[in-house]
PDB file of N, CA and C in Angstrom:
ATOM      1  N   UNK A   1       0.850  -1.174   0.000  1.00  0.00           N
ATOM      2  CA  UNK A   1       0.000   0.000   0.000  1.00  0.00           C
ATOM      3  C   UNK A   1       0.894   1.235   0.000  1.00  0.00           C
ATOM      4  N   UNK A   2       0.538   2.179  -1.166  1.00  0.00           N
ATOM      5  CA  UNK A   2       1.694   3.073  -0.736  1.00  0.00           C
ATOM      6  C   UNK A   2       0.823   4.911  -0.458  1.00  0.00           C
ATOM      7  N   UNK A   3       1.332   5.088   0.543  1.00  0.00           N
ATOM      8  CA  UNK A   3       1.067   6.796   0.815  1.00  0.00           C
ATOM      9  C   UNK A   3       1.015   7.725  -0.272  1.00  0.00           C
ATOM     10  N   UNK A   4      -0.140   8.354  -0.656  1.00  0.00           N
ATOM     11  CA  UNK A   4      -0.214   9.767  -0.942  1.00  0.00           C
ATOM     12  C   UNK A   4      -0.203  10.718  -0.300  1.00  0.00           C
ATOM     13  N   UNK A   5       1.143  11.679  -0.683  1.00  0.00           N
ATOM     14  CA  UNK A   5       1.301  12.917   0.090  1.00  0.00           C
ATOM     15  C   UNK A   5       0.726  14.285  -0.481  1.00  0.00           C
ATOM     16  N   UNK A   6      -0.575  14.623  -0.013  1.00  0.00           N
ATOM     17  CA  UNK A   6      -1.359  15.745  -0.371  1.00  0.00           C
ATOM     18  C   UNK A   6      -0.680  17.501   0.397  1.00  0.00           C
ATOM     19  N   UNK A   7      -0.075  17.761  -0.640  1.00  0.00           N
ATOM     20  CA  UNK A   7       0.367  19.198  -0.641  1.00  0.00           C
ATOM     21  C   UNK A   7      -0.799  20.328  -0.753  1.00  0.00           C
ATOM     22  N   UNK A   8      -1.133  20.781   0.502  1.00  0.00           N
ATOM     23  CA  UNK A   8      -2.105  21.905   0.435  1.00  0.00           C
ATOM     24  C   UNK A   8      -1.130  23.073   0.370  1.00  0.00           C
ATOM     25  N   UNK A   9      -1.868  23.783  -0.572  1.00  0.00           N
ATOM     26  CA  UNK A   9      -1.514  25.441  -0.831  1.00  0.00           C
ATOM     27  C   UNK A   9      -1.073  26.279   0.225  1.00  0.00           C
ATOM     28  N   UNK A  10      -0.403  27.021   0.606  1.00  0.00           N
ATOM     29  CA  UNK A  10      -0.915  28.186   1.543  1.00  0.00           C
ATOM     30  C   UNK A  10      -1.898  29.338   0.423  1.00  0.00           C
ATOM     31  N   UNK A  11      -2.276  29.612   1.706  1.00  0.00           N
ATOM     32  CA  UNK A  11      -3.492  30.780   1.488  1.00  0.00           C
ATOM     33  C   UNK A  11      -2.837  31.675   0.933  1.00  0.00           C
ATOM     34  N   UNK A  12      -1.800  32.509   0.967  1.00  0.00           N
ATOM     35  CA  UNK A  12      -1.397  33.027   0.540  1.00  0.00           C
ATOM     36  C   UNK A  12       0.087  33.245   0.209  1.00  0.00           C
ATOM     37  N   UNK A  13       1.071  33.161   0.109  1.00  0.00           N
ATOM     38  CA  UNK A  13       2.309  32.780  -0.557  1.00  0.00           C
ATOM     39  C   UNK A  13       3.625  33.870  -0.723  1.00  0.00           C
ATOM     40  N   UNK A  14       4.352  34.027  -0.537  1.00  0.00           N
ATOM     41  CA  UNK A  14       5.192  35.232  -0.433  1.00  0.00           C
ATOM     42  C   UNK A  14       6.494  34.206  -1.035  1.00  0.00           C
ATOM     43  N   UNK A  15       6.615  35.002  -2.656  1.00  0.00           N
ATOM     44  CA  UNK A  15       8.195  34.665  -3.097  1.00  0.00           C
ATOM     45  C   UNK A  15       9.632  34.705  -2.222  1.00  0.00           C
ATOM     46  N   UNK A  16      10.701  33.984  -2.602  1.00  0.00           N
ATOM     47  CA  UNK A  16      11.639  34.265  -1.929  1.00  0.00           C
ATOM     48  C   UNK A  16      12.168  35.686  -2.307  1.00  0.00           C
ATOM     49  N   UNK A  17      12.233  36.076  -3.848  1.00  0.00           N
ATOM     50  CA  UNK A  17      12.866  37.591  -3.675  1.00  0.00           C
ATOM     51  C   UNK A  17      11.362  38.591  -3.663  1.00  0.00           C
ATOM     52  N   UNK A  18      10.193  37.903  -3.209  1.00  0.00           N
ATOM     53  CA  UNK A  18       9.971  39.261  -2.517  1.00  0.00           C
ATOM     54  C   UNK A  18       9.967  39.686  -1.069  1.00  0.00           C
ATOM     55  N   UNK A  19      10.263  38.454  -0.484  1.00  0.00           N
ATOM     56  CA  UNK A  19      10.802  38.735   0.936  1.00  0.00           C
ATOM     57  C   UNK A  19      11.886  38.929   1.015  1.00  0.00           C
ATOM     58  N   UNK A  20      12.907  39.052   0.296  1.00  0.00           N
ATOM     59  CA  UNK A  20      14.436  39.306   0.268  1.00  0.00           C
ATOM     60  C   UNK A  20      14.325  40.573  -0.189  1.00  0.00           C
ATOM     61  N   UNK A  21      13.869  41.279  -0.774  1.00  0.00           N
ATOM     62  CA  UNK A  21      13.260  42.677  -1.257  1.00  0.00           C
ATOM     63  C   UNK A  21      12.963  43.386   0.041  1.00  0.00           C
ATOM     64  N   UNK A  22      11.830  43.030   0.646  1.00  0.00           N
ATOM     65  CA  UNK A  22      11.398  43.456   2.365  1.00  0.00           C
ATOM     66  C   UNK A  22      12.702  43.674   3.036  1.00  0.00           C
ATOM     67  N   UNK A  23      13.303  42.378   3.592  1.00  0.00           N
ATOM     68  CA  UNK A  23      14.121  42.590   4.517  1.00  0.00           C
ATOM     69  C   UNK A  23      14.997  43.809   4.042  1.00  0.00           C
ATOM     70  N   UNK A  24      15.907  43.922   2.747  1.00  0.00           N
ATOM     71  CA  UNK A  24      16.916  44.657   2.328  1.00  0.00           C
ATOM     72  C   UNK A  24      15.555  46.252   2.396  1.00  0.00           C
ATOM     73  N   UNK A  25      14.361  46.447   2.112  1.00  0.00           N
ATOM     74  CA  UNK A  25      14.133  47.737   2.790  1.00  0.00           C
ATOM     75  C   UNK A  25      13.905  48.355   3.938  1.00  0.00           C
ATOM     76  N   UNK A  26      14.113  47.099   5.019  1.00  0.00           N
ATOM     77  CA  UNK A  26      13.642  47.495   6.242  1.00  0.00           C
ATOM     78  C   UNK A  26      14.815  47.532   6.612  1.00  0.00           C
ATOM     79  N   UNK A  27      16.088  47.072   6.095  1.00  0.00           N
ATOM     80  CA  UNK A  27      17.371  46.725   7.207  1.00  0.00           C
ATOM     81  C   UNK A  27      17.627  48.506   7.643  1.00  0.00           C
ATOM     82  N   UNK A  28      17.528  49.021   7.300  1.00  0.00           N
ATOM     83  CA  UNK A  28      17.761  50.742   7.444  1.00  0.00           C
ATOM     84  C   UNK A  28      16.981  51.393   8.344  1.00  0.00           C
ATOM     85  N   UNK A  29      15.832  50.727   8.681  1.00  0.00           N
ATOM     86  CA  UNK A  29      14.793  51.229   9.332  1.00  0.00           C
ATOM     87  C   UNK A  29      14.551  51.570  10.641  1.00  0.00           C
ATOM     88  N   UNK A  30      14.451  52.217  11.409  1.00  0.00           N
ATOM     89  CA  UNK A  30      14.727  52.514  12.693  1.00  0.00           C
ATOM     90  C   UNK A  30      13.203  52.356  13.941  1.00  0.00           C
ATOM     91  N   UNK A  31      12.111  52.254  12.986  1.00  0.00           N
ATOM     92  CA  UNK A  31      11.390  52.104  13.925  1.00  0.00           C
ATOM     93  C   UNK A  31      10.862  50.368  13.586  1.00  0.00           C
ATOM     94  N   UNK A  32      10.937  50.081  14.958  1.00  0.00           N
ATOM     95  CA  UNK A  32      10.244  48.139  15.497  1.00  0.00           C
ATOM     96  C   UNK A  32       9.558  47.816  14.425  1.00  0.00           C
ATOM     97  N   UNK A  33       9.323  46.249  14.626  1.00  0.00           N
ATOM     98  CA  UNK A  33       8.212  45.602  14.148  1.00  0.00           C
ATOM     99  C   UNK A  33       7.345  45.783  12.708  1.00  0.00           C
ATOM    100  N   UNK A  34       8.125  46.671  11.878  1.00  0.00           N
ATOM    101  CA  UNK A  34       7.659  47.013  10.627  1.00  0.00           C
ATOM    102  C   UNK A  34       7.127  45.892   9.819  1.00  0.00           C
ATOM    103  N   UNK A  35       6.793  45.835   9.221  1.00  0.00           N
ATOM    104  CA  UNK A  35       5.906  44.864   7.922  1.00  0.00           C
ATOM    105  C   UNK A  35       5.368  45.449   6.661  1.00  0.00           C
ATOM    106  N   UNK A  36       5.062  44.299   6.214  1.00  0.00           N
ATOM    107  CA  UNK A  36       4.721  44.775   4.360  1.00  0.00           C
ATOM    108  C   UNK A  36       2.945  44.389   4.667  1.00  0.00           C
ATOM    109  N   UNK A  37       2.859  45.495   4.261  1.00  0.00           N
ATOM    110  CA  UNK A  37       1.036  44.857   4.347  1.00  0.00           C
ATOM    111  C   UNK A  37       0.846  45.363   3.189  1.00  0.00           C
ATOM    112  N   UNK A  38      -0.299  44.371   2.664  1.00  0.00           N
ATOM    113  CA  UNK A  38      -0.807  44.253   1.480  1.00  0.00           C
ATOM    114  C   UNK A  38      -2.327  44.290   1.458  1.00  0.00           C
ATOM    115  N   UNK A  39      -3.130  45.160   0.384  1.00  0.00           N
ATOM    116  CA  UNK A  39      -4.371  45.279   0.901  1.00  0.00           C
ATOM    117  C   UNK A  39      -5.256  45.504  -0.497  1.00  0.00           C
ATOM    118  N   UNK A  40      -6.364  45.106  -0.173  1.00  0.00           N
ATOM    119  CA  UNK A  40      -7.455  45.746  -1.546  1.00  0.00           C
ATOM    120  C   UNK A  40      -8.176  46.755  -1.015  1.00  0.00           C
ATOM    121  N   UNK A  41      -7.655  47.729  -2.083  1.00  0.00           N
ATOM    122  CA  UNK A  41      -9.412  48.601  -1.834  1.00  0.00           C
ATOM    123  C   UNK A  41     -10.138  49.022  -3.333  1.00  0.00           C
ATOM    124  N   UNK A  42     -11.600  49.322  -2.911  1.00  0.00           N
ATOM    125  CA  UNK A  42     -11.783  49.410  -4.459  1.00  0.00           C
ATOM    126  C   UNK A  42     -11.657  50.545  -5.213  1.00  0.00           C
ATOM    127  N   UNK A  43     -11.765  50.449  -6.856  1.00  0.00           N
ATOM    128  CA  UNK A  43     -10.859  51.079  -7.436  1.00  0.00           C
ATOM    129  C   UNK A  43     -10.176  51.108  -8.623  1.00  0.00           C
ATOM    130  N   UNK A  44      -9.479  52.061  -9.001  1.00  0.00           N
ATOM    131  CA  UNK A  44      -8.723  51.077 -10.263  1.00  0.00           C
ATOM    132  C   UNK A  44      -9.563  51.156 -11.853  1.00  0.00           C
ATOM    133  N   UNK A  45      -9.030  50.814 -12.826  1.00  0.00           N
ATOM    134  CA  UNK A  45     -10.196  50.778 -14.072  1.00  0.00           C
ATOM    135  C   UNK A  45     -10.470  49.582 -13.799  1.00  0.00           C
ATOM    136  N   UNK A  46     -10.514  48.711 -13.240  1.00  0.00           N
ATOM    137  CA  UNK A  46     -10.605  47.156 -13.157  1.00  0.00           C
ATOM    138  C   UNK A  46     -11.777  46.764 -11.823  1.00  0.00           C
ATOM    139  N   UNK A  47     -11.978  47.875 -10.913  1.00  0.00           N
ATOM    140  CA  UNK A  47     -12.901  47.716  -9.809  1.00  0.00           C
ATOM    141  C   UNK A  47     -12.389  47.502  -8.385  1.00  0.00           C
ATOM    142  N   UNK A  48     -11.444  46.548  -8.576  1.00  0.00           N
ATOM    143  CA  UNK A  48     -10.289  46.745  -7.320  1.00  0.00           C
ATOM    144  C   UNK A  48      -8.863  47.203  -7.817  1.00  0.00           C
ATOM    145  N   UNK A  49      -8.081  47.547  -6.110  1.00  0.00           N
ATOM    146  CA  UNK A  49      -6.648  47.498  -6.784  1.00  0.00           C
ATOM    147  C   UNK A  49      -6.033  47.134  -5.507  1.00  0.00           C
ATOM    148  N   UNK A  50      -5.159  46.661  -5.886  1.00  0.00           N
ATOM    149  CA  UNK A  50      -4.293  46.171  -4.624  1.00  0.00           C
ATOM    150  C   UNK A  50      -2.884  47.727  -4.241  1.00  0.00           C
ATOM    151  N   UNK A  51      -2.638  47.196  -3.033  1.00  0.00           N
ATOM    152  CA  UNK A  51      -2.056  48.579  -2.256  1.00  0.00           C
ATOM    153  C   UNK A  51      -0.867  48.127  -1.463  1.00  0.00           C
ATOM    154  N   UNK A  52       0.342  48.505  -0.971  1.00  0.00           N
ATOM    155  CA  UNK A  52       1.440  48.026  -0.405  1.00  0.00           C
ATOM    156  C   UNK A  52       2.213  49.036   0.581  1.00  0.00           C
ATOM    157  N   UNK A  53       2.083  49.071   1.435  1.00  0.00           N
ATOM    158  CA  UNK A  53       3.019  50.345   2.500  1.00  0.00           C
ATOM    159  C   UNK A  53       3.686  49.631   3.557  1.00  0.00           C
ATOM    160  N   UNK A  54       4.496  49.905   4.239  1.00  0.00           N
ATOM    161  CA  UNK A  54       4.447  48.915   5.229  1.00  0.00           C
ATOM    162  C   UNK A  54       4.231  50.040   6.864  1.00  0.00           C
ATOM    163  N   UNK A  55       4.298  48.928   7.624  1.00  0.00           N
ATOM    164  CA  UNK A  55       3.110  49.107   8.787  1.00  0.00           C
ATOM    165  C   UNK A  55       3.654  48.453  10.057  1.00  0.00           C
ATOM    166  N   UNK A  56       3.557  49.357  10.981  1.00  0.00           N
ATOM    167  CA  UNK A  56       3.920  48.653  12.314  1.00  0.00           C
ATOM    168  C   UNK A  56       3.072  47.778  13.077  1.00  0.00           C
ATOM    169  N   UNK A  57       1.763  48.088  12.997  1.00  0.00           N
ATOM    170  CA  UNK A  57       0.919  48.041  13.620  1.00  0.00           C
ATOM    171  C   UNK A  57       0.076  46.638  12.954  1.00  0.00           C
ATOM    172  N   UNK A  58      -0.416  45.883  14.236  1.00  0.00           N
ATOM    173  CA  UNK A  58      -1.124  44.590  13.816  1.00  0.00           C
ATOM    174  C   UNK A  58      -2.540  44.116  14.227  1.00  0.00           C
ATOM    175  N   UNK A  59      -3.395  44.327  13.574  1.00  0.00           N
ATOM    176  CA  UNK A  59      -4.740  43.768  14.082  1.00  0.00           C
ATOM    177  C   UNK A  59      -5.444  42.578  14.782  1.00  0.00           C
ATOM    178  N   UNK A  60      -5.957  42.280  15.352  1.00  0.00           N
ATOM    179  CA  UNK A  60      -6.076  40.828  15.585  1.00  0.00           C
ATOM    180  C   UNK A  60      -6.491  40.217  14.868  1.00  0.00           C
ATOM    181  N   UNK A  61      -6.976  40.570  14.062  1.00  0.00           N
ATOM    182  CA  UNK A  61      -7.963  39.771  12.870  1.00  0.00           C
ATOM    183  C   UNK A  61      -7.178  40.028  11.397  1.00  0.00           C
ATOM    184  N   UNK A  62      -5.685  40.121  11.608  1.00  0.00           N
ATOM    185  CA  UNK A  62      -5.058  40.587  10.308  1.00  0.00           C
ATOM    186  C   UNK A  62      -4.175  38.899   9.900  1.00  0.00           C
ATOM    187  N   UNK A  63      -4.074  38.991   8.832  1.00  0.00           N
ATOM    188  CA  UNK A  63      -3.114  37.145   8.789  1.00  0.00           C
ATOM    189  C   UNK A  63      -1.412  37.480   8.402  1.00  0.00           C
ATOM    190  N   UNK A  64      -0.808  36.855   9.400  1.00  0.00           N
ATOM    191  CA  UNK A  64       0.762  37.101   9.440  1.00  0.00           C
ATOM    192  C   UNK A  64       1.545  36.185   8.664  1.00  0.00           C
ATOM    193  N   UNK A  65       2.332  36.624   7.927  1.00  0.00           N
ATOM    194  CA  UNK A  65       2.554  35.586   6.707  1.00  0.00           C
ATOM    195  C   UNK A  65       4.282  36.136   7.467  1.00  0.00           C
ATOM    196  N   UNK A  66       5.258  34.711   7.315  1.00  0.00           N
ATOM    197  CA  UNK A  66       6.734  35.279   7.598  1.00  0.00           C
ATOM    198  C   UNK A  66       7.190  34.275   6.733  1.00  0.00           C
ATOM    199  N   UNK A  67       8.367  35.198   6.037  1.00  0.00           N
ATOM    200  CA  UNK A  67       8.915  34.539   5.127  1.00  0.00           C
ATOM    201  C   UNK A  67      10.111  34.825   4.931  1.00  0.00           C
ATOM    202  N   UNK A  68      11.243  33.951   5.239  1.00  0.00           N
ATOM    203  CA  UNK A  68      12.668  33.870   4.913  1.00  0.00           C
ATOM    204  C   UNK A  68      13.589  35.095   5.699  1.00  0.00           C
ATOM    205  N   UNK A  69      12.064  35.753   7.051  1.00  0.00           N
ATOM    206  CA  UNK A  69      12.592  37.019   8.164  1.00  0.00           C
ATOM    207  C   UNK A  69      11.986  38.046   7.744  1.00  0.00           C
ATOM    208  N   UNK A  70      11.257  37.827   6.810  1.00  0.00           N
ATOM    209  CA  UNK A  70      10.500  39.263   6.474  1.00  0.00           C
ATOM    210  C   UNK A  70       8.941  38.840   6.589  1.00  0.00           C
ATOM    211  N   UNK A  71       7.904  39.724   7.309  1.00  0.00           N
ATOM    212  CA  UNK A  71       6.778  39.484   7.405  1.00  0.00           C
ATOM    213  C   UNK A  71       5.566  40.669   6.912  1.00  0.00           C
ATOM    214  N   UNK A  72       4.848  39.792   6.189  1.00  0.00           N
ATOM    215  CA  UNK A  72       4.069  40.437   5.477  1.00  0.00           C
ATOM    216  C   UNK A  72       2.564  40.549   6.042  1.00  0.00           C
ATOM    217  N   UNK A  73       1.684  41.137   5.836  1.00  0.00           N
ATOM    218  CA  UNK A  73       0.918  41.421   7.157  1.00  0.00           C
ATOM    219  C   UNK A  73      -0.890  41.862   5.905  1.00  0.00           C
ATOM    220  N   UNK A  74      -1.794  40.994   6.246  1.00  0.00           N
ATOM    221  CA  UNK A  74      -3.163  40.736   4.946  1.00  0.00           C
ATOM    222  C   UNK A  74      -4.385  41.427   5.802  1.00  0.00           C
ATOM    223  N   UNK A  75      -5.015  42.384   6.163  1.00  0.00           N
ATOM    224  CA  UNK A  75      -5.970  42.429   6.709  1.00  0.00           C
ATOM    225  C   UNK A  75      -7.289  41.597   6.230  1.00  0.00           C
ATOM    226  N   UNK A  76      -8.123  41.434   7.294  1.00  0.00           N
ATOM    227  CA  UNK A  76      -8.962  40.391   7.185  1.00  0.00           C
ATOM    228  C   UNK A  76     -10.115  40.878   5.932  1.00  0.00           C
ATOM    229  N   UNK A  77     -10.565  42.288   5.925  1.00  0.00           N
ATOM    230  CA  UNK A  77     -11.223  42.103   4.615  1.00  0.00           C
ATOM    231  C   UNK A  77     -10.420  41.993   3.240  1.00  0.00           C
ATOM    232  N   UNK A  78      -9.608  42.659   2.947  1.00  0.00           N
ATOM    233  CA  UNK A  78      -8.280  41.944   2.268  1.00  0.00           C
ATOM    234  C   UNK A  78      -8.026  40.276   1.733  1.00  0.00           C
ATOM    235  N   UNK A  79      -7.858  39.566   2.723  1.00  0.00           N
ATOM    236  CA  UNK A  79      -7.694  38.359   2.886  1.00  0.00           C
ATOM    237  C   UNK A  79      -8.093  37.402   1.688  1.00  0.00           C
ATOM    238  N   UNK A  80      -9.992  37.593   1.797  1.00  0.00           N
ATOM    239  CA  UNK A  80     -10.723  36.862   1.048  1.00  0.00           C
ATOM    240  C   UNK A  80     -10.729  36.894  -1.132  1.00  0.00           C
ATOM    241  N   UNK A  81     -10.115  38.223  -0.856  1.00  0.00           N
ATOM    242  CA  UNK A  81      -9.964  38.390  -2.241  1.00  0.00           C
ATOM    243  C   UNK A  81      -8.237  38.149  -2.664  1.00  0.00           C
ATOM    244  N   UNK A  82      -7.166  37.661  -1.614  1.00  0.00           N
ATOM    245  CA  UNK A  82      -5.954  37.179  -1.772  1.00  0.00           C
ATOM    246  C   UNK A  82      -5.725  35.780  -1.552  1.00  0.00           C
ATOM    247  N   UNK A  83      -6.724  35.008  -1.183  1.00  0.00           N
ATOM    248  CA  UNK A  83      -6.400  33.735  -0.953  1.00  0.00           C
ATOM    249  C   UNK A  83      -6.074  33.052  -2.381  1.00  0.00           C
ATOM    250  N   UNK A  84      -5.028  31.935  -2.127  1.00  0.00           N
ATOM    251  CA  UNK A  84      -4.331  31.511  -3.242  1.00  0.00           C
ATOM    252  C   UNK A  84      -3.331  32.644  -4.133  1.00  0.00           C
ATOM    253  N   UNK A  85      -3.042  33.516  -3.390  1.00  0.00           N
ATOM    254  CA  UNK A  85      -2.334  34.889  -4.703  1.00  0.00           C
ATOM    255  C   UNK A  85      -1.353  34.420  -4.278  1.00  0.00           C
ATOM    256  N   UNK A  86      -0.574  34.995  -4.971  1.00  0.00           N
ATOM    257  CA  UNK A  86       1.373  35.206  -4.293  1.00  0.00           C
ATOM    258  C   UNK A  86       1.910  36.515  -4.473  1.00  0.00           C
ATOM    259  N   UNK A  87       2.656  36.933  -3.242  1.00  0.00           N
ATOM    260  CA  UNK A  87       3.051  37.927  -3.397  1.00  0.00           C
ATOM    261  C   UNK A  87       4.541  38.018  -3.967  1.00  0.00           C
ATOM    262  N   UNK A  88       5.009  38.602  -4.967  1.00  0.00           N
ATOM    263  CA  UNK A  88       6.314  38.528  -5.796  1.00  0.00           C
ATOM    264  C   UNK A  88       6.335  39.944  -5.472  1.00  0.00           C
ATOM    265  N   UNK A  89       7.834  39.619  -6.432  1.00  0.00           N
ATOM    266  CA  UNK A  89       8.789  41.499  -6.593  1.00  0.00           C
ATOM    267  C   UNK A  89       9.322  41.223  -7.776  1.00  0.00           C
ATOM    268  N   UNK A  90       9.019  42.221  -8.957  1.00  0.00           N
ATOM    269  CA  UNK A  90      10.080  42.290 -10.166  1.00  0.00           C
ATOM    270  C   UNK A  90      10.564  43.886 -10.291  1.00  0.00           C
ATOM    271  N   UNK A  91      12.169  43.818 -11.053  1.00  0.00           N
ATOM    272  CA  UNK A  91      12.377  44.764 -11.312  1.00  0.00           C
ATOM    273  C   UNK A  91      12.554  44.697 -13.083  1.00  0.00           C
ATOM    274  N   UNK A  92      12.646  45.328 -13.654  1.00  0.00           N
ATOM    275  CA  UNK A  92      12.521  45.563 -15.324  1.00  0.00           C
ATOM    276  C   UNK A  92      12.414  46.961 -15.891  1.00  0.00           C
ATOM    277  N   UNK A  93      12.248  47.064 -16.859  1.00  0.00           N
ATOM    278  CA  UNK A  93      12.304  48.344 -17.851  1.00  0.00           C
ATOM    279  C   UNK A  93      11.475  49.462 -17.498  1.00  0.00           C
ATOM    280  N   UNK A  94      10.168  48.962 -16.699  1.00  0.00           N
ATOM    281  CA  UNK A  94       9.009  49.958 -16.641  1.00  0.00           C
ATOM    282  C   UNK A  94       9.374  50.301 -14.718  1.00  0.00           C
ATOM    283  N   UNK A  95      10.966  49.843 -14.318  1.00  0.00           N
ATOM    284  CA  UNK A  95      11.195  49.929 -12.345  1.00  0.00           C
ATOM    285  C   UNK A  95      10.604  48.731 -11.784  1.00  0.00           C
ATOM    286  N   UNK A  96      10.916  48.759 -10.943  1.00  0.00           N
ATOM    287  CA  UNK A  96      10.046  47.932  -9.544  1.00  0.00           C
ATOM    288  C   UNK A  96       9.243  47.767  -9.020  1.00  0.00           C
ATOM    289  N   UNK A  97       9.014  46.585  -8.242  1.00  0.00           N
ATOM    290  CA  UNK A  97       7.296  46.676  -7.541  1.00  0.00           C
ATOM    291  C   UNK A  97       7.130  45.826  -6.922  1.00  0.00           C
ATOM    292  N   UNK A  98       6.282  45.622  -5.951  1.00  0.00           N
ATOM    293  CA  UNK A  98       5.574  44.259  -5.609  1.00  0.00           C
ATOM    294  C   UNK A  98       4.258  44.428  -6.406  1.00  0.00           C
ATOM    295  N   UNK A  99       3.979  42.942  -6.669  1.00  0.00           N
ATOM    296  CA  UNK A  99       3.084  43.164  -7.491  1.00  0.00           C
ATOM    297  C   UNK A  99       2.276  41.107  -6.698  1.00  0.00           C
ATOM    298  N   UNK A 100       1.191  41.616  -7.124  1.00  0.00           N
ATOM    299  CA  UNK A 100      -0.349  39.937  -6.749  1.00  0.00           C
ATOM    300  C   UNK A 100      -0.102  39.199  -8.069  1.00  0.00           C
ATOM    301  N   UNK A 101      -0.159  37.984  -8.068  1.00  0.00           N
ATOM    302  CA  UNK A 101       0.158  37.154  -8.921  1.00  0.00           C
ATOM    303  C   UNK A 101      -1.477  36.948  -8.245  1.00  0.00           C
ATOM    304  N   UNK A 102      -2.615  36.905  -8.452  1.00  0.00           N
ATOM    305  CA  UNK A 102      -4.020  36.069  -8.124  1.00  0.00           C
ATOM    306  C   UNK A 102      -5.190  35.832  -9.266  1.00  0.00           C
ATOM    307  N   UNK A 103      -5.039  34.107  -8.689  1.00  0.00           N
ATOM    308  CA  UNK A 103      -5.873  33.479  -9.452  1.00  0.00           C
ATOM    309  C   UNK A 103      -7.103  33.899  -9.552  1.00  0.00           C
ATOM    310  N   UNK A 104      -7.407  34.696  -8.529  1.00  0.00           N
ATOM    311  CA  UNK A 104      -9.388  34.777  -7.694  1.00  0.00           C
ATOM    312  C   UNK A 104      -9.807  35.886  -9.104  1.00  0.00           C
ATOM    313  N   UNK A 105      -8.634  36.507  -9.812  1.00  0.00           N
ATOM    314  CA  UNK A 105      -8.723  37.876 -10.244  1.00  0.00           C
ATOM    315  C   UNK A 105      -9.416  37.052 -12.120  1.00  0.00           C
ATOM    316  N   UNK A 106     -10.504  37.565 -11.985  1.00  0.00           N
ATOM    317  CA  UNK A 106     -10.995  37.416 -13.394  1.00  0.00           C
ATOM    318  C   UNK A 106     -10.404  38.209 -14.750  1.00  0.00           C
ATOM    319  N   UNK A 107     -10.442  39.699 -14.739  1.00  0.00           N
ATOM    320  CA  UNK A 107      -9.392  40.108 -15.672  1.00  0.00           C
ATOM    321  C   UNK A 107      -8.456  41.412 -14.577  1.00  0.00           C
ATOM    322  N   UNK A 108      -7.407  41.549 -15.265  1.00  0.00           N
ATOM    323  CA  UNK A 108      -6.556  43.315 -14.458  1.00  0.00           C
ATOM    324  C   UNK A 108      -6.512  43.799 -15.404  1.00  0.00           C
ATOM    325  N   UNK A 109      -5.510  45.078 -15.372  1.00  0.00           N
ATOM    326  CA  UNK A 109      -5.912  46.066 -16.065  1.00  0.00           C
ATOM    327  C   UNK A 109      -3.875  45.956 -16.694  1.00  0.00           C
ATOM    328  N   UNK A 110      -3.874  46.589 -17.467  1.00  0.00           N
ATOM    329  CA  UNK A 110      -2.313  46.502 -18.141  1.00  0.00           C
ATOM    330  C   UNK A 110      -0.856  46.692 -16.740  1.00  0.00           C
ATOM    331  N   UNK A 111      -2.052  47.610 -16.172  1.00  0.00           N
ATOM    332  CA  UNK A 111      -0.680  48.094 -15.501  1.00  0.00           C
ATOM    333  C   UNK A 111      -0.348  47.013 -14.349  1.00  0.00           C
ATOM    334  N   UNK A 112      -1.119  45.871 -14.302  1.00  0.00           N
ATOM    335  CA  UNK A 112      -1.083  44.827 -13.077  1.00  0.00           C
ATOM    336  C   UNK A 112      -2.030  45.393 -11.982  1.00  0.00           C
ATOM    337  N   UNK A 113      -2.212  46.472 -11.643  1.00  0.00           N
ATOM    338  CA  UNK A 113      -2.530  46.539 -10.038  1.00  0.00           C
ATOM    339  C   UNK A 113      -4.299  47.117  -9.969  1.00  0.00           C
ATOM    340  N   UNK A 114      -4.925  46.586 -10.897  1.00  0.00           N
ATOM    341  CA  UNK A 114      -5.677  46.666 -10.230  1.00  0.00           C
ATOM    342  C   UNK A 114      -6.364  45.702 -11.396  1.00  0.00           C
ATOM    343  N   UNK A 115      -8.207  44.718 -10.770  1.00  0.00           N
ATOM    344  CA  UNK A 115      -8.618  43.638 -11.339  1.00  0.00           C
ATOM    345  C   UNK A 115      -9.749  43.939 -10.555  1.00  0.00           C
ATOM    346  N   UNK A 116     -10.370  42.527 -11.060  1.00  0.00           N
ATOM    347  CA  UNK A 116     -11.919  42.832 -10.961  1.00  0.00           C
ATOM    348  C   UNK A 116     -12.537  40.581 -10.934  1.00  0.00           C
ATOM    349  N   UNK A 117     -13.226  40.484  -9.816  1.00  0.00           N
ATOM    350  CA  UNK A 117     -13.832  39.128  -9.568  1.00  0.00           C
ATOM    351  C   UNK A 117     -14.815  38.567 -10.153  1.00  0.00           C
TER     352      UNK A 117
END
């Protein structure tokens, strides 16, 4: 009889260089406990858009994602429209970014950051 090993997803997913991105902007940083929070609000030509600042401060009802020392921080209405996304970082011709890789997202708009369910 042999074992199947069922790999569940995380909910939400944080690349290695975009947590290697985090840490190298926070190493400078002088005030505690900082984080990358990531958020929807609506918006956008697409209806939503996703948003990125980072943030000291933690909710109880917010989901703590840590990754490779850098922690990224989803508020709970947020959440439901990021489950299954990943959070990446590219740099290229048009600069830098973090940017949502999410499946939930029916179409976005050219510029990446903002989509619609």
């Amino acid at each position: 009889m042999s074992v199947v090993e069922t790999v569940i997803p995380e909910p939400i997913s944080v690349t290695e260089t975009a947590a290697r991105r985090v840490c190298e902007l926070l190493a400078d940083e002088t005030e505690e406990n900082q984080r990358l929070r990531v958020y929807v609000t609506g918006g956008g030509c697409s209806g939503f858009q996703y948003g990125f600042t980072f943030d000291s401060n933690l909710a109880d009802d917010d989901t703590l994602i840590i990754k490779e020392g850098a922690s990224v921080v989803v508020d709970s209405l947020s959440y439901q429209y990021l489950v299954g996304a990943e959070i990446d970082y590219e740099e290229g011709l048009e600069g830098s970014r973090f940017l949502v890789k999410n499946p939930n997202a029916k179409s976005t708009c050219g510029c990446g950051s903002s989509f619609s369910i």
